[in-house]
Protein backbone atom coordinates (compact mmCIF):
# COMPACT_ATOMS: atom_id res chain seq x y z
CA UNK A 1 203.26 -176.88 1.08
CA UNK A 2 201.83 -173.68 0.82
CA UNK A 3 198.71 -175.30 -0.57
CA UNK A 4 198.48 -177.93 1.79
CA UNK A 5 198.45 -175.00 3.96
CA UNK A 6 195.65 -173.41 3.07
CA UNK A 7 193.05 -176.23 2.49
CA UNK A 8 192.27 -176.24 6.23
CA UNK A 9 190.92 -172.84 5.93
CA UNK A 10 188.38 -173.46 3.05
CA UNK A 11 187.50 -177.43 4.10
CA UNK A 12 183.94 -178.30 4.75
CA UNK A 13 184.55 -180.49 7.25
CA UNK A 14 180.52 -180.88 7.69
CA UNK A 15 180.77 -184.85 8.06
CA UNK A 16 177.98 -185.02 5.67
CA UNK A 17 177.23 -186.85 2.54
CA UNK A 18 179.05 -189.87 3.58
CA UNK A 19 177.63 -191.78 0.91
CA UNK A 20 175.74 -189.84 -2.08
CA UNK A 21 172.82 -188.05 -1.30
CA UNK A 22 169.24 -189.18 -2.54
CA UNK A 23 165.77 -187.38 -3.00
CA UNK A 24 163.58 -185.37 -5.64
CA UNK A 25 164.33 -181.87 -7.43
CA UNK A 26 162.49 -179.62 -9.49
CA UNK A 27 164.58 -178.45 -12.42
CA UNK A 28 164.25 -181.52 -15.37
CA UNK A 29 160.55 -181.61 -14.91
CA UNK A 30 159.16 -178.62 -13.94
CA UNK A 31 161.82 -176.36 -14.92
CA UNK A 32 161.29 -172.14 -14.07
CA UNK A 33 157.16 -172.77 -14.85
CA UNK A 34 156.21 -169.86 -12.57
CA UNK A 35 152.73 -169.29 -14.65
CA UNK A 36 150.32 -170.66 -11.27
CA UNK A 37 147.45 -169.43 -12.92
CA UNK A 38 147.84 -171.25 -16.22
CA UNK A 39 149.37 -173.86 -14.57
CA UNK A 40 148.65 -174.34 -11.00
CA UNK A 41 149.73 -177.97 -10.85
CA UNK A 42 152.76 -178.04 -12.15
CA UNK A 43 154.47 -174.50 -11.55
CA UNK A 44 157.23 -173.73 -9.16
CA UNK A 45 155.13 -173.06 -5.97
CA UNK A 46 155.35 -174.42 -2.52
CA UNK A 47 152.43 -176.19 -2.81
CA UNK A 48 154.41 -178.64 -5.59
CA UNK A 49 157.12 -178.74 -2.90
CA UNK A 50 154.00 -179.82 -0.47
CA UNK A 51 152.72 -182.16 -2.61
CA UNK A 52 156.67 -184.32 -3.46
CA UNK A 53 156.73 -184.20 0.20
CA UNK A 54 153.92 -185.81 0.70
CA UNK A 55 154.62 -188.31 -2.27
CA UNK A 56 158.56 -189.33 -0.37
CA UNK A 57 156.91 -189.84 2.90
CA UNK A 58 153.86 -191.76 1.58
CA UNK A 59 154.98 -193.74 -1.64
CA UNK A 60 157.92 -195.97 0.33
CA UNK A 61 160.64 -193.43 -1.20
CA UNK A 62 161.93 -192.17 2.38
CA UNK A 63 162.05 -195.70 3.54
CA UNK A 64 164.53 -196.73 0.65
CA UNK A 65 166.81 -193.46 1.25
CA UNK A 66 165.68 -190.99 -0.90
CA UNK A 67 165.57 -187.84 1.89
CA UNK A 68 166.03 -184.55 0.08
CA UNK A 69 163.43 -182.58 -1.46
CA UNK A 70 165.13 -179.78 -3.72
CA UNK A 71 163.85 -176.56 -4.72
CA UNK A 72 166.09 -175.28 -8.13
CA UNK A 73 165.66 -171.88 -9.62
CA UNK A 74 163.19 -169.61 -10.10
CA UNK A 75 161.91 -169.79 -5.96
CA UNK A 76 162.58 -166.14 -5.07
CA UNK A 77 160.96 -162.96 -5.47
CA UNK A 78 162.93 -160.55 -8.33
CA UNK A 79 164.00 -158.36 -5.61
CA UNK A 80 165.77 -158.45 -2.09
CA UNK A 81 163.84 -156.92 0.52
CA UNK A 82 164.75 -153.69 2.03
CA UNK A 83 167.71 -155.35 3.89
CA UNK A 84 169.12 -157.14 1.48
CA UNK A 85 168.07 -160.44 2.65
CA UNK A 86 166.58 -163.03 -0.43
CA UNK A 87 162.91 -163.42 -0.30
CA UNK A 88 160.89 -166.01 -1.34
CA UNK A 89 158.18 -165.12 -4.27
CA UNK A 90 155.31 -164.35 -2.04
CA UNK A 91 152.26 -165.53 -4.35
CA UNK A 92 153.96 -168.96 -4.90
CA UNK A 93 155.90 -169.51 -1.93
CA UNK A 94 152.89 -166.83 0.74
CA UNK A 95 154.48 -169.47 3.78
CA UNK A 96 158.01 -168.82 3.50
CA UNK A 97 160.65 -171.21 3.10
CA UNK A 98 161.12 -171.82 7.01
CA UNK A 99 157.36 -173.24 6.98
CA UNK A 100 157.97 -175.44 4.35
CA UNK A 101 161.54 -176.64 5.71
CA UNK A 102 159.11 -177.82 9.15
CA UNK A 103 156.50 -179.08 6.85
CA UNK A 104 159.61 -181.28 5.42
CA UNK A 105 161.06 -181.75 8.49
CA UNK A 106 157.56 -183.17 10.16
CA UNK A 107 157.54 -185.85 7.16
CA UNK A 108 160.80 -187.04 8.48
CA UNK A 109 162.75 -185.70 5.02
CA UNK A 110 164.87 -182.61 4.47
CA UNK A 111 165.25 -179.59 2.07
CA UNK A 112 167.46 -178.63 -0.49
CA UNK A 113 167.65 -175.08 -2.06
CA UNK A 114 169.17 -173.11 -4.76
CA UNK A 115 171.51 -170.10 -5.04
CA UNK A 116 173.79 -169.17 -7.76
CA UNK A 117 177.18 -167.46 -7.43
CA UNK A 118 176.39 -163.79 -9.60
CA UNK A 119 174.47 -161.36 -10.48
CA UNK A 120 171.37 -163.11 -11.19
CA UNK A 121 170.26 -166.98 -11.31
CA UNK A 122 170.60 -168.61 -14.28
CA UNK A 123 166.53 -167.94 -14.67
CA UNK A 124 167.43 -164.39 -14.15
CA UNK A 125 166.31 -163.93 -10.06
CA UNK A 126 168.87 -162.09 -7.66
CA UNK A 127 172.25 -163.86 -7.11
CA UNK A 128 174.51 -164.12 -4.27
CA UNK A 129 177.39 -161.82 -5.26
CA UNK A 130 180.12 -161.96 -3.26
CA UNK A 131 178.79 -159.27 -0.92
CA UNK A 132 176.23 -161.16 -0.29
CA UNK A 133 177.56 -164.94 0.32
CA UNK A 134 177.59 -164.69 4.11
CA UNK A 135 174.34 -163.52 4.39
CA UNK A 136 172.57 -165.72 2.23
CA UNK A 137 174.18 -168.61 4.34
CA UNK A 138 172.95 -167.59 7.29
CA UNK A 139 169.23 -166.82 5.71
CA UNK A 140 168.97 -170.56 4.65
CA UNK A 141 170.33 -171.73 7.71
CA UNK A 142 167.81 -169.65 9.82
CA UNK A 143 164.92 -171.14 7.46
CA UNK A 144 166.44 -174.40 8.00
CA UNK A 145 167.73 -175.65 4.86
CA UNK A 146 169.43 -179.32 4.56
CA UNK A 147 171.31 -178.45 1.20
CA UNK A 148 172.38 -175.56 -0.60
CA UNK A 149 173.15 -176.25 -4.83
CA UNK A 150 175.56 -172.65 -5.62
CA UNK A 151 175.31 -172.50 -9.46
CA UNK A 152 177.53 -170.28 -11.58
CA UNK A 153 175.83 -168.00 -13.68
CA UNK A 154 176.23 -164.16 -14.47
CA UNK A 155 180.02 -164.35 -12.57
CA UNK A 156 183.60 -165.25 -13.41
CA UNK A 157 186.02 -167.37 -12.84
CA UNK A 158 187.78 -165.10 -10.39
CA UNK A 159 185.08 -164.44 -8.62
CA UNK A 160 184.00 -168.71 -8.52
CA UNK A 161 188.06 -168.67 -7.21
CA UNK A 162 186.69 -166.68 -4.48
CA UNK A 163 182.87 -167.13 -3.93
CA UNK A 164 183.11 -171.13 -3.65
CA UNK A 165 185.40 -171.40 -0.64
CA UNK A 166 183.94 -168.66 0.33
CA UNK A 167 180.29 -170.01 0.73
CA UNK A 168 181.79 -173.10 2.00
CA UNK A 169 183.32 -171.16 5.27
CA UNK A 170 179.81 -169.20 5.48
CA UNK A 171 177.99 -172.17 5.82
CA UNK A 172 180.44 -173.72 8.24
CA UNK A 173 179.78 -170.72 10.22
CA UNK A 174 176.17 -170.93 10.83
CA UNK A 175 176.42 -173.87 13.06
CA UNK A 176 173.72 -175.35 10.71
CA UNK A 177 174.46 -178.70 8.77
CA UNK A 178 174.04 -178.08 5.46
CA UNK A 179 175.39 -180.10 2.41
CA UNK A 180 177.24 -177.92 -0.03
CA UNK A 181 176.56 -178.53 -3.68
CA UNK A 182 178.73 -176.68 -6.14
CA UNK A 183 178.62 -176.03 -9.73
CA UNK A 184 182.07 -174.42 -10.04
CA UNK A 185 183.77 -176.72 -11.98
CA UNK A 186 180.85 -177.25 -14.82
CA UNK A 187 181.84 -173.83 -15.15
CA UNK A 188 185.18 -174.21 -15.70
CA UNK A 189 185.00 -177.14 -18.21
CA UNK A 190 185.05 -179.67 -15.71
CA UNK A 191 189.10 -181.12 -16.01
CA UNK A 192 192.32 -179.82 -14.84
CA UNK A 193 194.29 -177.51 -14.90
CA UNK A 194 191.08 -175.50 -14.17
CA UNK A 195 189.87 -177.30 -12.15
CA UNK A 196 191.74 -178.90 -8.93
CA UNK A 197 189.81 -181.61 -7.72
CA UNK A 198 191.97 -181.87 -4.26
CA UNK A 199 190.78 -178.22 -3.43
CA UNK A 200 187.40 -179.21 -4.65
CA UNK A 201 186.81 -181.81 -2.60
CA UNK A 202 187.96 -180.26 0.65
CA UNK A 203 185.47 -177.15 -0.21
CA UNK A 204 182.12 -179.46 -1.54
CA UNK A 205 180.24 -182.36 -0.48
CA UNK A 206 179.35 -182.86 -4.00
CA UNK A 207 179.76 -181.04 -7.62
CA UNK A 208 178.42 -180.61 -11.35
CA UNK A 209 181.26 -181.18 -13.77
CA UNK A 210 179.60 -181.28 -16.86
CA UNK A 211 176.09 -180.39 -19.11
CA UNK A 212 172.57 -179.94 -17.60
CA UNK A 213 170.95 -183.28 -18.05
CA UNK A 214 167.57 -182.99 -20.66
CA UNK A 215 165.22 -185.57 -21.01
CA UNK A 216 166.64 -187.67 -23.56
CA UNK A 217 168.71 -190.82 -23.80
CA UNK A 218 171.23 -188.58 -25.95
CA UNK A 219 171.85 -186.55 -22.94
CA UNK A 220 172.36 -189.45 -20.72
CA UNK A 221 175.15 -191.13 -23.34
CA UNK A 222 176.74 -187.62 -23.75
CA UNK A 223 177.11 -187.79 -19.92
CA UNK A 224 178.13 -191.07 -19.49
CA UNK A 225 180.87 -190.26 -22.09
CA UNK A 226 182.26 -187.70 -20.47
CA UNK A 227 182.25 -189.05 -17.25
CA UNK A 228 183.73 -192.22 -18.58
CA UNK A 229 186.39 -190.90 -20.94
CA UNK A 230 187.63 -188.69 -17.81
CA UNK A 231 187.52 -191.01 -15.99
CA UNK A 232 191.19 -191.13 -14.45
CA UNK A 233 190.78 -187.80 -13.61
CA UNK A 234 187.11 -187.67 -11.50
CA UNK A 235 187.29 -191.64 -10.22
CA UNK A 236 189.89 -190.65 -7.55
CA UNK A 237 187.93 -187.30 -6.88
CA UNK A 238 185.14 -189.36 -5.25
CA UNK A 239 184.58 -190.74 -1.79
CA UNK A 240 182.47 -190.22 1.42
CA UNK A 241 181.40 -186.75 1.76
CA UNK A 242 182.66 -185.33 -1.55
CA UNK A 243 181.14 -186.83 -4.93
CA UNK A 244 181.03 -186.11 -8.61
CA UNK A 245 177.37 -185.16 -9.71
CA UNK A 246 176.26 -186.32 -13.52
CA UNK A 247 172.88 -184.70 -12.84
CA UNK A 248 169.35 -185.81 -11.96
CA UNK A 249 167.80 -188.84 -12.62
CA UNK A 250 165.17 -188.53 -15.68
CA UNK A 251 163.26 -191.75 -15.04
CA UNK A 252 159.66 -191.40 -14.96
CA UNK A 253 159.45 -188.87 -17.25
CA UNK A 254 159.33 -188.93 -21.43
CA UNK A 255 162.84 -189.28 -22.81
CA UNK A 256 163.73 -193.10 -21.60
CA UNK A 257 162.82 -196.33 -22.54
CA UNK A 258 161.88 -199.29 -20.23
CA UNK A 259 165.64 -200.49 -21.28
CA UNK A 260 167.23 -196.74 -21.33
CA UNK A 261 165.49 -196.20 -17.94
CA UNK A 262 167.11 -199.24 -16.29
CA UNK A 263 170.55 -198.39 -17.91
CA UNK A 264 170.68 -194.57 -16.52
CA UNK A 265 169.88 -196.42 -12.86
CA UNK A 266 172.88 -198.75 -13.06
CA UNK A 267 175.10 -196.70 -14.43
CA UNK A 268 174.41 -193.79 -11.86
CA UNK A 269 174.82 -196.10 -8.89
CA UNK A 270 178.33 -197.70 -10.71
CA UNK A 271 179.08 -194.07 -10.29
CA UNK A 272 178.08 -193.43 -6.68
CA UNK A 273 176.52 -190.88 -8.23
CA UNK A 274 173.75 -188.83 -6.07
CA UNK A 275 170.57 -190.02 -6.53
CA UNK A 276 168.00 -187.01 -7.31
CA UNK A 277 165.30 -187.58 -9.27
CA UNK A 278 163.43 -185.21 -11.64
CA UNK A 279 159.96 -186.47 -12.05
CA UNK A 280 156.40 -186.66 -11.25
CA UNK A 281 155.70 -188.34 -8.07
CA UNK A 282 152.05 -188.13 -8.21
CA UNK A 283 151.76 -189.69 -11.46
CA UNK A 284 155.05 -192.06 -11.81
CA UNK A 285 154.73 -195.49 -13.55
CA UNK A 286 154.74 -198.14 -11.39
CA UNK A 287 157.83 -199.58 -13.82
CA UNK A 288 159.68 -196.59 -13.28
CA UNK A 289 159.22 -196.79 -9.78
CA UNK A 290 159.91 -199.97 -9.48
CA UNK A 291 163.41 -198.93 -11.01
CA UNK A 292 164.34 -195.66 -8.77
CA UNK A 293 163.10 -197.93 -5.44
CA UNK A 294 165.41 -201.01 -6.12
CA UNK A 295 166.84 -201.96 -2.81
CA UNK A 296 169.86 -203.62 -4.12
CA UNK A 297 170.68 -200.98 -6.73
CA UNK A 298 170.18 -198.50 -3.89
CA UNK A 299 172.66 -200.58 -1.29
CA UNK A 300 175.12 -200.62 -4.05
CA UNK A 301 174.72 -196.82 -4.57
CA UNK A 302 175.39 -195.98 -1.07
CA UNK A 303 177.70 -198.14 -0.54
CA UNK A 304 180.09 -197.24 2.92
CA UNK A 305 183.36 -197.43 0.67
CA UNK A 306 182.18 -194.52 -1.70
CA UNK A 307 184.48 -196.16 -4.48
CA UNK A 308 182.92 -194.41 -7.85
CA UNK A 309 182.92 -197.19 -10.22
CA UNK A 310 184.98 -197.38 -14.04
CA UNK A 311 184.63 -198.39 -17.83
CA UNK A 312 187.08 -201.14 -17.20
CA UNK A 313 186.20 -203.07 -21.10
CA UNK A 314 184.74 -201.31 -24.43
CA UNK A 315 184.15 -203.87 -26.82
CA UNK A 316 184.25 -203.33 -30.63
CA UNK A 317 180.80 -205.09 -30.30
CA UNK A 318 179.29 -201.97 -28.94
CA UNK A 319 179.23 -203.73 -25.60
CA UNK A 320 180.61 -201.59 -22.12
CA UNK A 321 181.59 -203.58 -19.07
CA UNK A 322 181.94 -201.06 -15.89
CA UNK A 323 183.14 -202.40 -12.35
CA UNK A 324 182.74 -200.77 -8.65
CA UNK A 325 184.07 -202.56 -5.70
CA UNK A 326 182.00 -202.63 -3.33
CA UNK A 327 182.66 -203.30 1.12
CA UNK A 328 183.10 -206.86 2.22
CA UNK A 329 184.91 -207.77 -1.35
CA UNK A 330 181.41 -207.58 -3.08
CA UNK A 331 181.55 -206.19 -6.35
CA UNK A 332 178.90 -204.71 -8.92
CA UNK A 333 179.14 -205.23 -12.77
CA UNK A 334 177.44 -203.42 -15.33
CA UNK A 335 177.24 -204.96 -19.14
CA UNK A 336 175.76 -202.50 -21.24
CA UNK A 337 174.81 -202.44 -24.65
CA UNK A 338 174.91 -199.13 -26.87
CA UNK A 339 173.92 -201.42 -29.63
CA UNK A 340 170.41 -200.63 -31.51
CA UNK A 341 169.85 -203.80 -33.16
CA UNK A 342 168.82 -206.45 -30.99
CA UNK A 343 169.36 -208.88 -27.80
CA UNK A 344 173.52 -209.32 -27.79
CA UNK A 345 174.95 -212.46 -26.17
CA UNK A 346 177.90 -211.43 -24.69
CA UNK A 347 180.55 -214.17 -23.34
CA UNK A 348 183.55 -213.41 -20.99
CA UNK A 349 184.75 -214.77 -17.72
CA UNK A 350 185.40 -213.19 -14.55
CA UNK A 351 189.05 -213.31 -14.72
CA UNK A 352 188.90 -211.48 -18.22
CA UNK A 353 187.82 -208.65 -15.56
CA UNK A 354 190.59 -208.73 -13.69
CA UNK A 355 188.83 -210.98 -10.68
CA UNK A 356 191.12 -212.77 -8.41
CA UNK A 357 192.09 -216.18 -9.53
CA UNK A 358 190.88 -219.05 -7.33
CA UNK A 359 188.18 -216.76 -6.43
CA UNK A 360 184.48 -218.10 -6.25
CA UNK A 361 180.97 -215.82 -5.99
CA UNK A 362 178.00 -215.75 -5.75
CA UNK A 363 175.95 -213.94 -8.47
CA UNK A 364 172.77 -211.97 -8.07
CA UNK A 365 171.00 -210.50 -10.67
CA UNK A 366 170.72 -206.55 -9.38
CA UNK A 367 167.08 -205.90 -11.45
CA UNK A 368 165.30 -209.72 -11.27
CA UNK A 369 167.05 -210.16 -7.88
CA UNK A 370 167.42 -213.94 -7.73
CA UNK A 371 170.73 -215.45 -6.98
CA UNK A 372 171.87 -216.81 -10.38
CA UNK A 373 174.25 -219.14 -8.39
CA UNK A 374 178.30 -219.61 -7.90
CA UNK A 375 180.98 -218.49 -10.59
CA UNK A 376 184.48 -219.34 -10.57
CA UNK A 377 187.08 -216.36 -11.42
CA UNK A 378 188.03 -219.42 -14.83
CA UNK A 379 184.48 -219.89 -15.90
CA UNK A 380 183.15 -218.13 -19.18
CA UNK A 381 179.98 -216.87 -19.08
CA UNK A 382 177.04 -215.51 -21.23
CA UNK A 383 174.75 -212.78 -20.47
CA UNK A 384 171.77 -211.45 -23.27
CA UNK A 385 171.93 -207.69 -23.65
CA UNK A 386 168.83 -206.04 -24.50
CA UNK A 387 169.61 -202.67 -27.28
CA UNK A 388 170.24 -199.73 -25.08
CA UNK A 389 169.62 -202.01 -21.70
CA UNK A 390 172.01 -203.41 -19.37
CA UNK A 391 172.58 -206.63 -17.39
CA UNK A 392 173.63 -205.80 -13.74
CA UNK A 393 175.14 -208.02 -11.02
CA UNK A 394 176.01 -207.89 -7.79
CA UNK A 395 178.82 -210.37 -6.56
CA UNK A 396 180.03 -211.40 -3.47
CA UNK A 397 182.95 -213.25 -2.58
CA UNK A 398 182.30 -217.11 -0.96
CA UNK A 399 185.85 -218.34 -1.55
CA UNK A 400 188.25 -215.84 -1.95
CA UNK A 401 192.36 -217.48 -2.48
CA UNK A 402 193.02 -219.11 0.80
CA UNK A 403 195.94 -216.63 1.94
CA UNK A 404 198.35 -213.97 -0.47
CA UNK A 405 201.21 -215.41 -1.43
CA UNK A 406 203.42 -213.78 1.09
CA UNK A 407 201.56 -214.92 3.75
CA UNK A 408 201.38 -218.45 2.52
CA UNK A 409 205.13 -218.44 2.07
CA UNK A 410 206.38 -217.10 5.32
CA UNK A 411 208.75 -220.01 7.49
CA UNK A 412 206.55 -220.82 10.78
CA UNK A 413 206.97 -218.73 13.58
């Protein structure tokens, strides 16, 4: 009681993030490159942030959803100015962060920036101790920041206990819609007991739990793993306005396959997982693009539900079947293939997946996006697996069972 108590106090209660938030953010590619004279192209300056504006408004990703644009670490100055307020670094960011939020703003997009609960950053620029947390809110919101992401270096877990709510309430209080995202429980090893996932998702609009992604298809099965082996603990921490975070996207960039590529995709929209890539706009592969701007993966993504999807079948075959259900009784299904061979036909039926009997759908093919045509809940089926890739549908119901049995049963009125 006494808990149920208290979450009013700390909720968020911004009504944002209603289904998982999608855009572009610095850290995978570009990293804490702050050489601009070596490097003037690629280091962490407001003139990249400029430039990935320009790419989301131009390149059709704002019209398909993605919105944010995220600055990570390594933004500020080394000091705080004379009144304690955080600074941008003046020879890479000589605007300020408020003119770059308009510039944003004017290309119909938003921005995202990043804080981290200590002493220092992780990339060793001033933190927001806890002096310091209401403050810092009401800097961002007065430069007119979108999204905050409060990582956890150089502090404890006492003072996450405190600083996390804490920042929630501050940003609350600047009148300023901002969505929150936390690191606190990556810190804390991600599962309970240390970590409460009720209090977490009354405080964040979304959350790391686990490892920095890197750019290799390693990383991505080490997160998929993890997020898949727990996941009876973080499924049922999901839902509109509070969502687990696996990390960025890494498509586009020089760790992923054609096939790897496509699988990360899938499996990150099974997971209404946010969408944020980590790549080069200005010189993405039209393949790659094609991949991060699918329409029907994205729909699924952001789907109104906010269901995360599950592993519901591991095979001994190295085959993975995931399933998220989807609004209107549409479903998506994921086979993937962790197999390094070659093309795997894998055969099952729909009511091996626990479908409804009786039911009938219609199949579309998530990637190719032709409708493949109708499948009844009894009728085995074969899909071809490519090594590392993944076959993706999205089903939706055109004869569901006529009435539940207790309906069907009842004596006439």
């Amino acid at each position: 009681l006494a808990l149920a108590l208290a979450l009013p106090s700390v909720a968020l209660e911004n009504g944002l993030a209603r289904t998982p938030p999608m855009g572009w953010m610095s850290w995978e590619r570009f990293r804490c490159n702050v050489d601009c004279q070596v490097d003037p192209r690629n280091c962490i300056s407001e003139q990249l942030f400029f430039e990935m504006a320009d790419q989301l408004a131009e390149d059709g990703w704002r019209e398909v959803g993605y919105e944010y644009i995220n600055i990570d670490d390594c933004w500020s100055a080394k000091q705080r100015d004379a009144a304690g307020r955080l600074v941008p670094d003046p020879k890479r960011f000589p605007s300020g962060i408020k003119a770059l939020a308009d510039y944003v703003h004017s290309r119909g997009l938003k921005l995202g920036i990043y804080g981290d609960l200590g002493v220092f950053t992780c990339g060793g620029y001033p933190g927001t101790t806890l002096e310091h947390v209401q403050q810092d809110a009401q800097t961002f919101a007065a430069w007119g920041v979108d999204m905050l992401k409060l990582d956890g270096c150089y502090s404890s877990a006492e003072e996450q206990a405190k600083g996390y709510p804490e920042m929630a309430r501050a940003l609350n209080a600047t009148g300023r819609p901002i969505v929150y995202s936390c690191s606190w429980p990556a810190y804390q090893g991600g599962l309970p007991p240390k970590v409460n996932y009720t209090i977490l998702a009354e405080i964040c609009n979304l959350w790391r739990n686990y490892d920095d992604i890197q750019d290799s298809w390693d990383s991505v099965l080490s997160i998929v793993d993890w997020f898949f082996t727990n996941q009876d603990v973080l499924q049922p921490a999901a839902g509109p306005g509070h969502w687990n975070d696996p990390d960025m996207l890494i498509i586009g960039n020089f760790g992923l396959s054609y096939e790897q590529s496509r699988s990360q995709m899938a499996l990150w929209a099974v997971m209404a997982a946010p969408l944020l890539m980590s790549t080069d706009l200005r010189t993405i592969s039209p393949s790659a693009k094609e991949i991060l701007q699918n329409r029907l993966m994205i729909q699924i993504n952001q789907d109104p539900l906010g269901i995360q999807g599950r592993r519901i079948v591991k095979e001994k075959s190295h085959i993975e079947v995931f399933l998220r259900p989807l609004s209107q009784a549409a479903s998506a299904l994921v086979f993937f293939s962790r197999r390094t061979d070659m093309p795997f036909h894998y055969t099952t039926s729909l009511a091996k997946l626990h479908f409804p009997e009786d039911a009938v759908y219609e199949v579309q093919d998530v990637f190719v996006g032709k409708i493949i045509g109708a499948l009844k809940t009894a009728d085995n089926f074969s899909v071809v697996i490519n090594p590392s890739g993944v076959v993706m549908w999205y089903l939706r119901p055109m004869a569901l069972p006529i009435q539940p049995w207790h309906i069907r049963h009842q004596a006439p009125g």
